[in-house]
Protein backbone atom coordinates (compact mmCIF):
# COMPACT_ATOMS: atom_id res chain seq x y z
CA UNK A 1 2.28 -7.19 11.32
CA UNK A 2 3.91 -4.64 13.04
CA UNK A 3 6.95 -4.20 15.29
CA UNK A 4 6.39 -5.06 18.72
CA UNK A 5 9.65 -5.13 20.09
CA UNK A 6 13.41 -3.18 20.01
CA UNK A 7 14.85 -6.44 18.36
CA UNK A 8 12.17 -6.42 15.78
CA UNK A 9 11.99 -2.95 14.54
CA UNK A 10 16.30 -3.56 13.89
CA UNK A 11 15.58 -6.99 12.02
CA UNK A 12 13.23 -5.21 10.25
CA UNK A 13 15.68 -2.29 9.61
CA UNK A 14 17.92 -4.68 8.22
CA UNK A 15 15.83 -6.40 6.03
CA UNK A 16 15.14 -3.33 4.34
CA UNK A 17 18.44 -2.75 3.59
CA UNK A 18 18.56 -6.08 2.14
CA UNK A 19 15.58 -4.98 0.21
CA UNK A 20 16.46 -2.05 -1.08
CA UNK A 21 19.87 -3.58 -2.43
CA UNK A 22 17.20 -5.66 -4.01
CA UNK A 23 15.33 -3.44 -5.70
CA UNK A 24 17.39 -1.68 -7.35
CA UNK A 25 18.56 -4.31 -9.67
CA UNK A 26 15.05 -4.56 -10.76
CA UNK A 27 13.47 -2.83 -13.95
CA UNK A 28 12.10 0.97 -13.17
CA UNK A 29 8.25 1.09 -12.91
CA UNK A 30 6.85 2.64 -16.22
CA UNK A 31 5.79 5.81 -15.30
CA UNK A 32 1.56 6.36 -14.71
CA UNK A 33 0.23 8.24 -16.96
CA UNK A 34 -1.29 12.03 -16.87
CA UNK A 35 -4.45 10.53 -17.16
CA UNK A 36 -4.34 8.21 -14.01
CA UNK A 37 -1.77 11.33 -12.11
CA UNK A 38 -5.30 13.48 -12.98
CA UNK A 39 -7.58 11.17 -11.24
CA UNK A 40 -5.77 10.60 -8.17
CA UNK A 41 -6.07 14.73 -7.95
CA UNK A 42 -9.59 15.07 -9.05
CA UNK A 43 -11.42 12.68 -6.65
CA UNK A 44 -10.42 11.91 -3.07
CA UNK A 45 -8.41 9.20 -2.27
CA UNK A 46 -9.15 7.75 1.41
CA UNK A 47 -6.80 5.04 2.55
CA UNK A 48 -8.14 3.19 5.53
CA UNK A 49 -4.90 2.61 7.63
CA UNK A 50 -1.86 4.32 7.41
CA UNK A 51 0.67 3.63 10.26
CA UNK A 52 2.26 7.15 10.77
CA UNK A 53 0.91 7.56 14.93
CA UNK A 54 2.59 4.36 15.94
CA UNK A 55 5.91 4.77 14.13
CA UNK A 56 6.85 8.66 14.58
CA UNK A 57 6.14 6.87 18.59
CA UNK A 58 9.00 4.27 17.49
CA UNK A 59 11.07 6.86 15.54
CA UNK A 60 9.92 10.54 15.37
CA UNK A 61 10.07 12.40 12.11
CA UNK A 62 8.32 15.36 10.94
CA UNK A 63 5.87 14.07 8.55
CA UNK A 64 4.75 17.61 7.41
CA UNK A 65 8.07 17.69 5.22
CA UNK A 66 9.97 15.25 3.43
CA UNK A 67 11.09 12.44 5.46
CA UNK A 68 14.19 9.90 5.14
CA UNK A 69 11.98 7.20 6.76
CA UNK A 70 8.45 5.51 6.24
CA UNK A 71 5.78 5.61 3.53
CA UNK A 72 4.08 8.66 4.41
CA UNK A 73 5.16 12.36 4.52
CA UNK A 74 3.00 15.52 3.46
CA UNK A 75 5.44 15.72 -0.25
CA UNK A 76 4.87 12.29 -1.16
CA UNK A 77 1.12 12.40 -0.27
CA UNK A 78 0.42 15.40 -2.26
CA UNK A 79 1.96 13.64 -5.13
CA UNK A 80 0.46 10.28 -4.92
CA UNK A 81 -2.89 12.55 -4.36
CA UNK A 82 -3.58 11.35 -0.77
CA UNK A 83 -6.28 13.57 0.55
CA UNK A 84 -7.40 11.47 3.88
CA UNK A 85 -5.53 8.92 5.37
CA UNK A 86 -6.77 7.07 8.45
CA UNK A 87 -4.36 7.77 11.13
CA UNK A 88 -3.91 4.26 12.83
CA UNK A 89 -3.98 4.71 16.84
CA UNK A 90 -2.08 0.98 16.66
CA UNK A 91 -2.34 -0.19 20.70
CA UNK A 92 -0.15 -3.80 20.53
CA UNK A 93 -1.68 -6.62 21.85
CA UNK A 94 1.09 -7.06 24.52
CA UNK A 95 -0.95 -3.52 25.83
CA UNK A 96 -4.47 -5.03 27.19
CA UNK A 97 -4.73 -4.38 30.83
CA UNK A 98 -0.90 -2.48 30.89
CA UNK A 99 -1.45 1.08 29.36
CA UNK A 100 -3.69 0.91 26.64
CA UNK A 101 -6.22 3.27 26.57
CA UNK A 102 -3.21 6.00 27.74
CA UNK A 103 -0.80 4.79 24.73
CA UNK A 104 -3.83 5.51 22.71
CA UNK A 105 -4.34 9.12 24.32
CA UNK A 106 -0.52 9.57 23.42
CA UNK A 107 -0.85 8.65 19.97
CA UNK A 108 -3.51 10.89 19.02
CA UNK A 109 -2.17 13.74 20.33
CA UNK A 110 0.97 12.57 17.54
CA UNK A 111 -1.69 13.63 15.48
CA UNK A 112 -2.98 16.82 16.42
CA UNK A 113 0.65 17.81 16.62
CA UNK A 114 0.73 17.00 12.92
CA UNK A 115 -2.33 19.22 12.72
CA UNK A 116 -1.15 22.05 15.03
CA UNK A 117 2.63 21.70 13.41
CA UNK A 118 1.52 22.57 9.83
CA UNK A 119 -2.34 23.79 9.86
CA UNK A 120 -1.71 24.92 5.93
CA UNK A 121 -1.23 21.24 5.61
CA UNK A 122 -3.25 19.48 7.52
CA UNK A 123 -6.67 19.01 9.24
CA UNK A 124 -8.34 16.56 11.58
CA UNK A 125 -11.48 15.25 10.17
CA UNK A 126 -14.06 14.04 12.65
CA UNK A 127 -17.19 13.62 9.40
CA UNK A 128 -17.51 12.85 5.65
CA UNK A 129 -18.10 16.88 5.11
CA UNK A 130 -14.83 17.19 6.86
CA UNK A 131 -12.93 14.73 4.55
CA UNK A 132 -14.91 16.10 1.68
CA UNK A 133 -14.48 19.79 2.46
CA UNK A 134 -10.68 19.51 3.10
CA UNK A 135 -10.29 18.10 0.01
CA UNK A 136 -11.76 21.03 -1.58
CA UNK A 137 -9.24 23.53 0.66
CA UNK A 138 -6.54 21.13 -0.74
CA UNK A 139 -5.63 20.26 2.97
CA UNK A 140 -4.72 16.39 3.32
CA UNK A 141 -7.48 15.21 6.22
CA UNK A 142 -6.54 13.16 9.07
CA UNK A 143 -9.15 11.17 10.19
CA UNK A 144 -8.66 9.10 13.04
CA UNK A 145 -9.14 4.96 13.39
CA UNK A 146 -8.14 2.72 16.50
CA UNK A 147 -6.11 -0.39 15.52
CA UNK A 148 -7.02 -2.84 18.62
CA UNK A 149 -10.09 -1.99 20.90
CA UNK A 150 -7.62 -2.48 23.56
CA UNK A 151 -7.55 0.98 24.46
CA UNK A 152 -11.39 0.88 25.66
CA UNK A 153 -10.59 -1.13 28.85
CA UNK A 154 -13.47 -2.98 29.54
CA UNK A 155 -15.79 1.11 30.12
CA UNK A 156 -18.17 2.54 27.74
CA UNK A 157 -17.23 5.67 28.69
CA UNK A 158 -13.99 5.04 27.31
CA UNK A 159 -15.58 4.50 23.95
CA UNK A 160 -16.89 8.04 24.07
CA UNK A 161 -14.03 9.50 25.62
CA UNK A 162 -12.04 8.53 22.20
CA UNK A 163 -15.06 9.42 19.98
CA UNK A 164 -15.05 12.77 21.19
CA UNK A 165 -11.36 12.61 20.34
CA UNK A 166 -11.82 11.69 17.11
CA UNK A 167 -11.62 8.15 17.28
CA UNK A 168 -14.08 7.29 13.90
CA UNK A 169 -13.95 3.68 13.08
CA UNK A 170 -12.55 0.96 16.08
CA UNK A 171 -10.67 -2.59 14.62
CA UNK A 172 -11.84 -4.62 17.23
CA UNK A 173 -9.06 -7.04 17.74
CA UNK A 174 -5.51 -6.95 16.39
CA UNK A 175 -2.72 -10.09 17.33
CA UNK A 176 -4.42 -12.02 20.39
CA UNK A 177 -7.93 -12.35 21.38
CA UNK A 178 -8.75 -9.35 23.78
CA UNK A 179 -12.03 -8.52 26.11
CA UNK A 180 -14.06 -7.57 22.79
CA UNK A 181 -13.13 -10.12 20.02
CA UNK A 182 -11.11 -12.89 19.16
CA UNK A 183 -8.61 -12.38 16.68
CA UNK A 184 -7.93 -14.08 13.63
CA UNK A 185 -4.10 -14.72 14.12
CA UNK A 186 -5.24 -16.19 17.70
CA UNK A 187 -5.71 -20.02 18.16
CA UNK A 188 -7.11 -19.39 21.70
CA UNK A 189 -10.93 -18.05 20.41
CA UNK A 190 -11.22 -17.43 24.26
CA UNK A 191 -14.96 -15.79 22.67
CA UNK A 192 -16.19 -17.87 20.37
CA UNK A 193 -17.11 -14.73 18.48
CA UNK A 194 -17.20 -11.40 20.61
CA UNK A 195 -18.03 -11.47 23.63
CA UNK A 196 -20.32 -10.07 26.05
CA UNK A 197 -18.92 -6.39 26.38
CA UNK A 198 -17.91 -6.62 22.76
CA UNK A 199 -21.66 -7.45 21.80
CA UNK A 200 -22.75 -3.92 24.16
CA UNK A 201 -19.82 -2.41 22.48
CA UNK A 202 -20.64 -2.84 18.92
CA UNK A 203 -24.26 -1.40 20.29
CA UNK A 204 -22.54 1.63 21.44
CA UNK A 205 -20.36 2.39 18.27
CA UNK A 206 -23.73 1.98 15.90
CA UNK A 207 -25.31 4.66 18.61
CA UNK A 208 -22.00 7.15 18.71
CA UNK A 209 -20.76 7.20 15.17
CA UNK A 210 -18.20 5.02 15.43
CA UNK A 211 -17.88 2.65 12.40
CA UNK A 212 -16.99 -0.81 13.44
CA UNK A 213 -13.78 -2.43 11.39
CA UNK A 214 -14.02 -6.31 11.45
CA UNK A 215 -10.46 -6.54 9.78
CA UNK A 216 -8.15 -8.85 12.47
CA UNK A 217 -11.03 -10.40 14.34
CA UNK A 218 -12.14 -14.32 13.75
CA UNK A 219 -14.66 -15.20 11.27
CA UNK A 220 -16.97 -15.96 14.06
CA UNK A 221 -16.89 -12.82 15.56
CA UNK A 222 -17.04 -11.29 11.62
CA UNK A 223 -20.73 -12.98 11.27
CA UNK A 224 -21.78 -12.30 15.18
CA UNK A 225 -20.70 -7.85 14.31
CA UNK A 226 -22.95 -8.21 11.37
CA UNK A 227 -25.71 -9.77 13.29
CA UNK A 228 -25.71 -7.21 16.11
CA UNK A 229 -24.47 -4.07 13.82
CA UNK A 230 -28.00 -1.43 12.48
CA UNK A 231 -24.79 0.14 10.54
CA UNK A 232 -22.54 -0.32 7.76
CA UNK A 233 -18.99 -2.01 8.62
CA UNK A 234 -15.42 -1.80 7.32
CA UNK A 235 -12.63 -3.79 7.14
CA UNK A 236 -10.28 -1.23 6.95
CA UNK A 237 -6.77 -3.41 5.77
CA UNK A 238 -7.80 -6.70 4.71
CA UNK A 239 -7.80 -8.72 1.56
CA UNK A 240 -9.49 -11.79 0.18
CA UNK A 241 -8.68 -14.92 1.22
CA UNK A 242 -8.97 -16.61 -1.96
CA UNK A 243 -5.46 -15.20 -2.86
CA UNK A 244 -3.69 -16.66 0.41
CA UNK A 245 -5.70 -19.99 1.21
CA UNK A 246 -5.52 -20.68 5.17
CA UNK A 247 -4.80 -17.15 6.02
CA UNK A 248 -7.57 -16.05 8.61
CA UNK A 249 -6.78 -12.29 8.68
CA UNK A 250 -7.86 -11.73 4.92
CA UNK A 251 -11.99 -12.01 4.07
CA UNK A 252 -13.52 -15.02 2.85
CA UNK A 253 -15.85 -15.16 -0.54
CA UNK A 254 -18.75 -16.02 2.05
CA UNK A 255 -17.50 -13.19 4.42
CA UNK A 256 -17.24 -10.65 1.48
CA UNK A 257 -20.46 -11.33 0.42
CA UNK A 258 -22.34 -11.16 4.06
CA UNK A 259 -20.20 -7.96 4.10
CA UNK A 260 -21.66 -6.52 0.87
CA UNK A 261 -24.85 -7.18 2.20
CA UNK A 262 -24.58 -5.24 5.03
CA UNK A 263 -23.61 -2.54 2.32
CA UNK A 264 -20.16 -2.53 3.79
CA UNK A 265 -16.55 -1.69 2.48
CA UNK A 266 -13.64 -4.21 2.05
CA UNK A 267 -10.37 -2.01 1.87
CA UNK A 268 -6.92 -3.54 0.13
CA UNK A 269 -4.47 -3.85 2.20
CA UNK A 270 -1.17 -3.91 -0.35
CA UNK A 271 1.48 -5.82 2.07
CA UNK A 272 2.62 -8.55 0.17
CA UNK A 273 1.86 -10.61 2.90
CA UNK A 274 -1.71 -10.31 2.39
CA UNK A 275 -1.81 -10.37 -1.15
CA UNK A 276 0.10 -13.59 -2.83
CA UNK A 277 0.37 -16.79 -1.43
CA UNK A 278 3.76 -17.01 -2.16
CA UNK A 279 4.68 -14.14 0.06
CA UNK A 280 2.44 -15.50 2.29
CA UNK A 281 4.62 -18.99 2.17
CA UNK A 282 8.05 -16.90 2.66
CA UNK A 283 6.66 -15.31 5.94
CA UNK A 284 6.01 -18.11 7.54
CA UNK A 285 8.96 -20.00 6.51
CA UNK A 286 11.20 -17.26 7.44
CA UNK A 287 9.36 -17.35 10.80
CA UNK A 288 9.77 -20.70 11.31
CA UNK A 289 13.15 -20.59 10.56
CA UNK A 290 14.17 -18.09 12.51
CA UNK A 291 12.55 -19.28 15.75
CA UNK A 292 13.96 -22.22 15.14
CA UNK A 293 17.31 -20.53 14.76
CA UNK A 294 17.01 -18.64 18.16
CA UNK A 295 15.74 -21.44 20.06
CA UNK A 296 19.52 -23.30 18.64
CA UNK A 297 21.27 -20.23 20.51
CA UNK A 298 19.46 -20.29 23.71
CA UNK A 299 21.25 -18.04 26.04
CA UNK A 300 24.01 -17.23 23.80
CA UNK A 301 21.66 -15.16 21.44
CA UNK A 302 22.13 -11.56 20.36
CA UNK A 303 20.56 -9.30 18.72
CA UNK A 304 23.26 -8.98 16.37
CA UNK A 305 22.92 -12.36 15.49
CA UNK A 306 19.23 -11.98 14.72
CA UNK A 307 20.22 -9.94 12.33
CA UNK A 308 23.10 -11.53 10.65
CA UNK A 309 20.43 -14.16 10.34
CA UNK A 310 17.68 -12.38 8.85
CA UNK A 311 20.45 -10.84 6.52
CA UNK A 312 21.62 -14.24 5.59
CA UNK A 313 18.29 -15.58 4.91
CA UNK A 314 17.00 -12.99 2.60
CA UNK A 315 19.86 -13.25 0.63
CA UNK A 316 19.33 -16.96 0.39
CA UNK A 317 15.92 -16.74 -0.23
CA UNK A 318 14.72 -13.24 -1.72
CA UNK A 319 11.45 -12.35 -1.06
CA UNK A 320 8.79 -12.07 -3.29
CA UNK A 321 7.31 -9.37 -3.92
CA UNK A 322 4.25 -8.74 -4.77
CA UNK A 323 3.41 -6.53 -7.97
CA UNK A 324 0.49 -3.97 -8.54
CA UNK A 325 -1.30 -6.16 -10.78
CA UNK A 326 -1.45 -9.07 -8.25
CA UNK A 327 -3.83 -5.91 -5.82
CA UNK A 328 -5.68 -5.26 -8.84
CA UNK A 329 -6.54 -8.95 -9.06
CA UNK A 330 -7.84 -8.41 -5.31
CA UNK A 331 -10.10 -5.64 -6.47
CA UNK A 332 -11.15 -7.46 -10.00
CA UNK A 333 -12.07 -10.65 -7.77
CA UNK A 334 -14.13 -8.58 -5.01
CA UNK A 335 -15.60 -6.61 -7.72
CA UNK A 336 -16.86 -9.76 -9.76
CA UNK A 337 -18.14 -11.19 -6.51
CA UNK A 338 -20.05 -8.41 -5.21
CA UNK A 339 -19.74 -5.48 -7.14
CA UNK A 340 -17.85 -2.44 -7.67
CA UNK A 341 -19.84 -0.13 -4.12
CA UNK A 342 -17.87 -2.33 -1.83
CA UNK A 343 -14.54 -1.96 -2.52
CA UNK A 344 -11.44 0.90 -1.09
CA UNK A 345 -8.07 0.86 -0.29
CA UNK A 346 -6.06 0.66 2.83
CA UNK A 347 -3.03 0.42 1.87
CA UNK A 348 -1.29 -0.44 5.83
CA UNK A 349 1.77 2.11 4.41
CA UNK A 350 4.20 1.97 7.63
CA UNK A 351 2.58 -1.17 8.97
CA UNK A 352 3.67 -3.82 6.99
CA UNK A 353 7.77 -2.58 7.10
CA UNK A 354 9.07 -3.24 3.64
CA UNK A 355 6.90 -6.29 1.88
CA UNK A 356 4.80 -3.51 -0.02
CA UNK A 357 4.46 -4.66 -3.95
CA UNK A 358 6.57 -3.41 -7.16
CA UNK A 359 5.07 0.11 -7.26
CA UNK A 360 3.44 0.51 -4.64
CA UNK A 361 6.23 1.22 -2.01
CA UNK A 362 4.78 4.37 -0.67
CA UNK A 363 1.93 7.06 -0.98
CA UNK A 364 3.52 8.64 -3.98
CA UNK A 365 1.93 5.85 -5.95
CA UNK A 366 -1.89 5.58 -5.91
CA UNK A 367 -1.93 6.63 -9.79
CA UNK A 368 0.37 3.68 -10.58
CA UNK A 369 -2.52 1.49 -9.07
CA UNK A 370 -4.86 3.68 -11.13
CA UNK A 371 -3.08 3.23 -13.96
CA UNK A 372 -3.31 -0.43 -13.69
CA UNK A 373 -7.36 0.00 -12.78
CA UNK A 374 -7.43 1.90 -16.57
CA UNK A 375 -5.66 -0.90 -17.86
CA UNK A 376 -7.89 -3.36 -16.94
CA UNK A 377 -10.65 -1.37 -18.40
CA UNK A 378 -11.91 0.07 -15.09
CA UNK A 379 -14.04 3.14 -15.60
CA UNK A 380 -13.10 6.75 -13.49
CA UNK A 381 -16.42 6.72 -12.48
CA UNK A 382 -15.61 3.27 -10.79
CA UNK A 383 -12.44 4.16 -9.77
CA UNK A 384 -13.42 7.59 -8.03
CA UNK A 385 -15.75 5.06 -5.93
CA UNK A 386 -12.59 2.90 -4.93
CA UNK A 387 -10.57 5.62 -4.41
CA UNK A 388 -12.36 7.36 -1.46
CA UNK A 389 -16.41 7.08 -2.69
CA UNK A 390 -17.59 4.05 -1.07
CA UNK A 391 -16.01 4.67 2.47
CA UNK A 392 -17.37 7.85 2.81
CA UNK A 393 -21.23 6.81 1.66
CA UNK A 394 -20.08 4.41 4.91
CA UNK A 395 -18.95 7.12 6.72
CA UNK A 396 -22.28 8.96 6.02
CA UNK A 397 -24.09 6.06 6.73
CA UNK A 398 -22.50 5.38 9.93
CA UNK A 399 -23.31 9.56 11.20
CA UNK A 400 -26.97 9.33 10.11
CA UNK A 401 -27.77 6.31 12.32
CA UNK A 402 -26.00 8.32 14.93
CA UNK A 403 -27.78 11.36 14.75
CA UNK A 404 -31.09 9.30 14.79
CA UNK A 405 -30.47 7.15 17.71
């Protein structure tokens, strides 16, 4: 869910004005307590997909100070106790076979410039030890993950060209079904799973280091990673299915459990979207309608009056909003099914525009959700593990079947 075109990122511009206005007619969030503010700072907290790459390319702001913009800037993280979020390398769909791999390249070096902009600040992190030894420098790490395998282009040695870039975990597919995967929002499974090069390509991740994120693809291709992977997988921004019946993109009980098995790592993603069913509902009647809207004004429409019609309709028909309890219930339900090991966060700040939950609005607010984990009677022991503990015994996993193959 993220902006793939001019029109778009101003619809979605306005809706957040809309939101906003919103929002602040609702009650204030009750404040976490010091308890849940002193875990987020004692353990670290790795969120598997942040968007900052793709939108400082869309809107450039220097994250390293406070921003007016986004979820993410270096104040906010340090307060929400953010010590290693995934930069997303987000390559659109509309980008297989037309610039790819070199919008990738770009985006990247986004990051670095982070790095090289504020090295007090910031580090790139290519290993666990780096993730884990930044946190104890008090740096926030940056590790690197490519949203759409896109960007390989069909070459291997395009797959180690981003490795030794950084490049740590790979989603396979994003929007449409590409020359890996087929994607979960397609209804074209050109694959019927991966395919060919996809299959080699998995190979090649298990034998680099890279860890292989199964969040967007189809749930054949979800079952046909796990046969081929010798590694550990991710699903870096994806939630269960059970909450949002008929919604492909999130994980299945069955899935979650095959993924468990192959001592994987289901990370939260907190857009509304993903996380109610009635959010779910209002996207895709909003969608409808406003297709249906521009297909009324043919040649006389405008982006103006894309707008006034988004406007028009959220005021109408507010959206729902998800709340922090409804992500907990995400985490209670994957922890009851397969146990508390598998289970992170990744959050998709700056990639889901403004449907994050009550709370949860931007990286300032990790020990709100902690709060609500000590509310429902979650252990910090448990909690350290969702926080940042089970990705990086992934992570770990992932490196020592690389250095032994």
């Amino acid at each position: 869910m993220k902006p793939t075109s001019h029109l778009i990122k101003n619809l979605r511009n306005s809706l957040l004005a809309t939101t906003l206005a919103t929002c602040a007619t609702l009650p204030a969030q009750a404040a976490p307590s010091q308890k849940a503010i002193d875990i987020a700072h004692k353990y670290p907290i790795v969120d598997g997909h942040i968007d900052v790459p793709y939108r400082m390319q869309r809107h450039w702001e220097d994250v390293t100070q406070a921003t007016e913009r986004g979820d993410f800037d270096y104040p906010r993280a340090k307060q929400g106790g953010l010590d290693a979020p995934f930069m997303s390398i987000y390559i659109p769909a509309v980008k297989e076979a037309d610039g790819a791999k070199e919008l990738a390249d770009v985006l990247i070096d986004q990051v670095e410039a982070i790095v090289y902009r504020a090295p007090d600040k910031f580090t790139i992190a290519r290993t666990a030890a780096d993730i884990r030894d930044s946190f104890k420098a008090g740096k926030i790490a940056l590790p690197l993950g490519m949203e759409n395998g896109a960007a390989i282009e069909g070459d291997l040695k395009n797959l180690k060209h981003f490795y030794d870039r950084g490049i740590r975990y790979i989603t396979l597919a994003h929007s449409k079904s590409n020359h890996i995967s087929d994607s979960s929002y397609d209804k074209a499974k050109i694959w019927k799973g991966l395919s060919p090069f996809g299959a080699d390509m998995v190979r090649e991740m298990n034998r680099l280091g890279i860890m292989i994120d199964i969040s967007h693809v189809s749930d054949s291709a979800f079952y046909e990673v796990l046969e081929l992977t010798e590694a550990p997988v991710i699903a870096s921004h994806s939630s269960l299915r059970h909450f949002t019946p008929g919604l492909e993109r999130n994980v299945g009980d069955k899935m979650l459990k095959a993924l468990a098995k192959n001592d994987g790592v289901i990370m939260i993603n907190f857009g509304s979207f993903f996380v109610t069913e009635t959010a779910m509902r209002w996207g895709n009647e909003f969608n409808a309608a406003r297709t249906a809207f521009e297909k009324l004004q043919g040649d006389k429409l405008t982006p103006e009056a894309s707008l006034a019609f988004a406007k028009s309709y959220r005021e109408r028909f507010p959206y729902p909003f998800a709340s922090i309890s409804d992500v907990v219930d995400h985490i209670d339900r994957a922890r009851k099914l397969v146990g508390i090991d598998h289970i992170g966060l990744g959050s998709d700040y700056d990639g889901v525009g403004d449907s994050l939950p009550e709370g949860l609005k931007d990286v300032s607010t990790y020990p709100a959700l902690i709060e609500a984990l000590l509310d429902r009677g979650y252990r910090e022991k448990d909690i350290a593990k969702i926080l940042g503990g089970n990705v990086l015994r992934v992570m770990e996993a992932v490196e020592s079947y690389a250095a032994k193959h």
